[in-house]
C-alpha atoms as a PDB file:
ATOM      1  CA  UNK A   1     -29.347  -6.355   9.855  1.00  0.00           C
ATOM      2  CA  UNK A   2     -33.251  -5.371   9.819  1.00  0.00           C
ATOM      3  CA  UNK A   3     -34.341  -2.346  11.083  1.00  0.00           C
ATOM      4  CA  UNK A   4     -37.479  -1.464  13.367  1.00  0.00           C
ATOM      5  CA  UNK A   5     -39.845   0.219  12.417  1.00  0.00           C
ATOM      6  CA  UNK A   6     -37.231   2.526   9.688  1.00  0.00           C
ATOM      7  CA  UNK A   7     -35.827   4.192  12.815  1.00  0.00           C
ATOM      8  CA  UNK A   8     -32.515   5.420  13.031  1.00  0.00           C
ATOM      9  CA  UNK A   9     -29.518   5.803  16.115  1.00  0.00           C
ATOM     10  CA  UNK A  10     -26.967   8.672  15.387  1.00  0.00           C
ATOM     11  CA  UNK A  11     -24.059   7.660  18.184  1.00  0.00           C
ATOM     12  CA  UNK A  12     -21.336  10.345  18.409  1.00  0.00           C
ATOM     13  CA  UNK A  13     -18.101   9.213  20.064  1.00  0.00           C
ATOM     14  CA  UNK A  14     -17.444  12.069  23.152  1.00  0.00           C
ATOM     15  CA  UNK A  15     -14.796  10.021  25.110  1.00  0.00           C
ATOM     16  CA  UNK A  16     -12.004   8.459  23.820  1.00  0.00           C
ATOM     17  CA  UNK A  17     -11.623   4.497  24.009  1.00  0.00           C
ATOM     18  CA  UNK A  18      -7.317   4.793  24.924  1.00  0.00           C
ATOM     19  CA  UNK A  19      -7.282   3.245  28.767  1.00  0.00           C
ATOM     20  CA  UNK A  20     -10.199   1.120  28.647  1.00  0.00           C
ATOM     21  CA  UNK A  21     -10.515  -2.574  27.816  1.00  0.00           C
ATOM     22  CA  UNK A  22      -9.265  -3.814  24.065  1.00  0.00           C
ATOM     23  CA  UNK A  23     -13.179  -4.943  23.454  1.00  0.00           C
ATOM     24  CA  UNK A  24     -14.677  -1.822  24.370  1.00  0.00           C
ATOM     25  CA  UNK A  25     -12.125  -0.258  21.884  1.00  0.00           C
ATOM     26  CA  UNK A  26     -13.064  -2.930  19.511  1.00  0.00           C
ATOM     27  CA  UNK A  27     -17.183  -2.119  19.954  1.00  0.00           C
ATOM     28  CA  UNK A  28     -16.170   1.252  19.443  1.00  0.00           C
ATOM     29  CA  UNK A  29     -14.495   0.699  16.008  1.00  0.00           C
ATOM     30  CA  UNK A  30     -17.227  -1.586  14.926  1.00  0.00           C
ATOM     31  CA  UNK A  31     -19.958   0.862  15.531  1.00  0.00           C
ATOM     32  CA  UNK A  32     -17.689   2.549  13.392  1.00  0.00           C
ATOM     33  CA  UNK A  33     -16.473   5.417  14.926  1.00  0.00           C
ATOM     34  CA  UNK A  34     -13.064   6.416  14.571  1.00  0.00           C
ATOM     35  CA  UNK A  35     -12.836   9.982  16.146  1.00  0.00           C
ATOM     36  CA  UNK A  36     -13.936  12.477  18.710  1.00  0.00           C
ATOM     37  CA  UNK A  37     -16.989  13.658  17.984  1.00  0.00           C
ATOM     38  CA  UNK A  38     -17.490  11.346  15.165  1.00  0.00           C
ATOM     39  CA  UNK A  39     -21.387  10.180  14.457  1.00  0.00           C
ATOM     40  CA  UNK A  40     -23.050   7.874  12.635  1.00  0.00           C
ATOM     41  CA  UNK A  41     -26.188   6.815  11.583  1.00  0.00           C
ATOM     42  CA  UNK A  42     -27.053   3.330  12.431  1.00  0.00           C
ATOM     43  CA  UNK A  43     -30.114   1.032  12.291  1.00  0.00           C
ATOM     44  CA  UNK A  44     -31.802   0.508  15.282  1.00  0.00           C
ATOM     45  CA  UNK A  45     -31.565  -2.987  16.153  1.00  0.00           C
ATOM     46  CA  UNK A  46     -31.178  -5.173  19.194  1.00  0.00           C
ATOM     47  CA  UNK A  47     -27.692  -6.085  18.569  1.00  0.00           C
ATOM     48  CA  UNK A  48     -26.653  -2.538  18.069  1.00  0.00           C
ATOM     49  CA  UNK A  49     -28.507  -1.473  21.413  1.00  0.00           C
ATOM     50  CA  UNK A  50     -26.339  -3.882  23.160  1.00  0.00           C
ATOM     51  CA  UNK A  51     -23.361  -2.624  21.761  1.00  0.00           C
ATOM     52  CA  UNK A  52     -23.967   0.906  22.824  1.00  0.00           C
ATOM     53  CA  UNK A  53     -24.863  -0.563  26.312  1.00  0.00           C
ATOM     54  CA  UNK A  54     -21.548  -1.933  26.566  1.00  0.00           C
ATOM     55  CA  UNK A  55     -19.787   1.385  25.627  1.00  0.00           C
ATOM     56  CA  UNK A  56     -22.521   4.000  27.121  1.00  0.00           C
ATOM     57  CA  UNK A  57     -20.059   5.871  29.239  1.00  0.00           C
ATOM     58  CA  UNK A  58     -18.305   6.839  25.668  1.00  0.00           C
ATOM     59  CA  UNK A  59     -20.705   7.211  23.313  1.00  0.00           C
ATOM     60  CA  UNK A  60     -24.034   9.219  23.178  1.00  0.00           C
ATOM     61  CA  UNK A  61     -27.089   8.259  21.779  1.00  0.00           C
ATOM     62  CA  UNK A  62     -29.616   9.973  19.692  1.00  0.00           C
ATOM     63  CA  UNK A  63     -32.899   8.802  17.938  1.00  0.00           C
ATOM     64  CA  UNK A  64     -33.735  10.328  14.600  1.00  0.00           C
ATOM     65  CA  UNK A  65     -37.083   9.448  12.759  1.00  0.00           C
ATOM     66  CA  UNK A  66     -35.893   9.834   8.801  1.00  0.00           C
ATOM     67  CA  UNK A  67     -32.562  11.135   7.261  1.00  0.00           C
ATOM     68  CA  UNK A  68     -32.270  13.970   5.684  1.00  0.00           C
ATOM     69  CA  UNK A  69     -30.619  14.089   2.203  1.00  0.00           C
ATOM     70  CA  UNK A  70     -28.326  17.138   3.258  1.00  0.00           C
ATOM     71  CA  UNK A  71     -26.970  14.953   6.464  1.00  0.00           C
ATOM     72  CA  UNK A  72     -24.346  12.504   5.189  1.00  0.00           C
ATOM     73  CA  UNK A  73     -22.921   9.899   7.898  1.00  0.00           C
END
């Protein structure tokens, strides 16, 4: 998956998935997150914007110009 422009998403899970529909559980798990309050550092890409948009109500968002060394996903 290319990245733009070497920018970065960090999505933290902050509502659970259980009770909603099995392929907004299933976005969920393939952003990979697993738990609450879970984040992790994803390329910024049009298919992974559209992902988020689909589960926006559970997840939030966060830009982040470069990773630091110290911050492991």
């Amino acid at each position: 998956m290319p990245e733009q422009s070497g920018k970065l998403l960090k999505v933290t899970l902050v509502k659970s998935p259980i009770g909603y529909n099995s392929r907004q559980k299933a976005t969920v798990k393939s952003l990979g997150l697993r738990r609450m309050s879970q984040s992790v550092l994803i390329g910024d890409a049009p298919q992974i914007r559209g992902m988020i948009a689909k589960v926006s109500h559970l997840v939030t968002v966060e830009e982040v110009a470069e990773v630091d060394e110290n911050e492991t996903a």
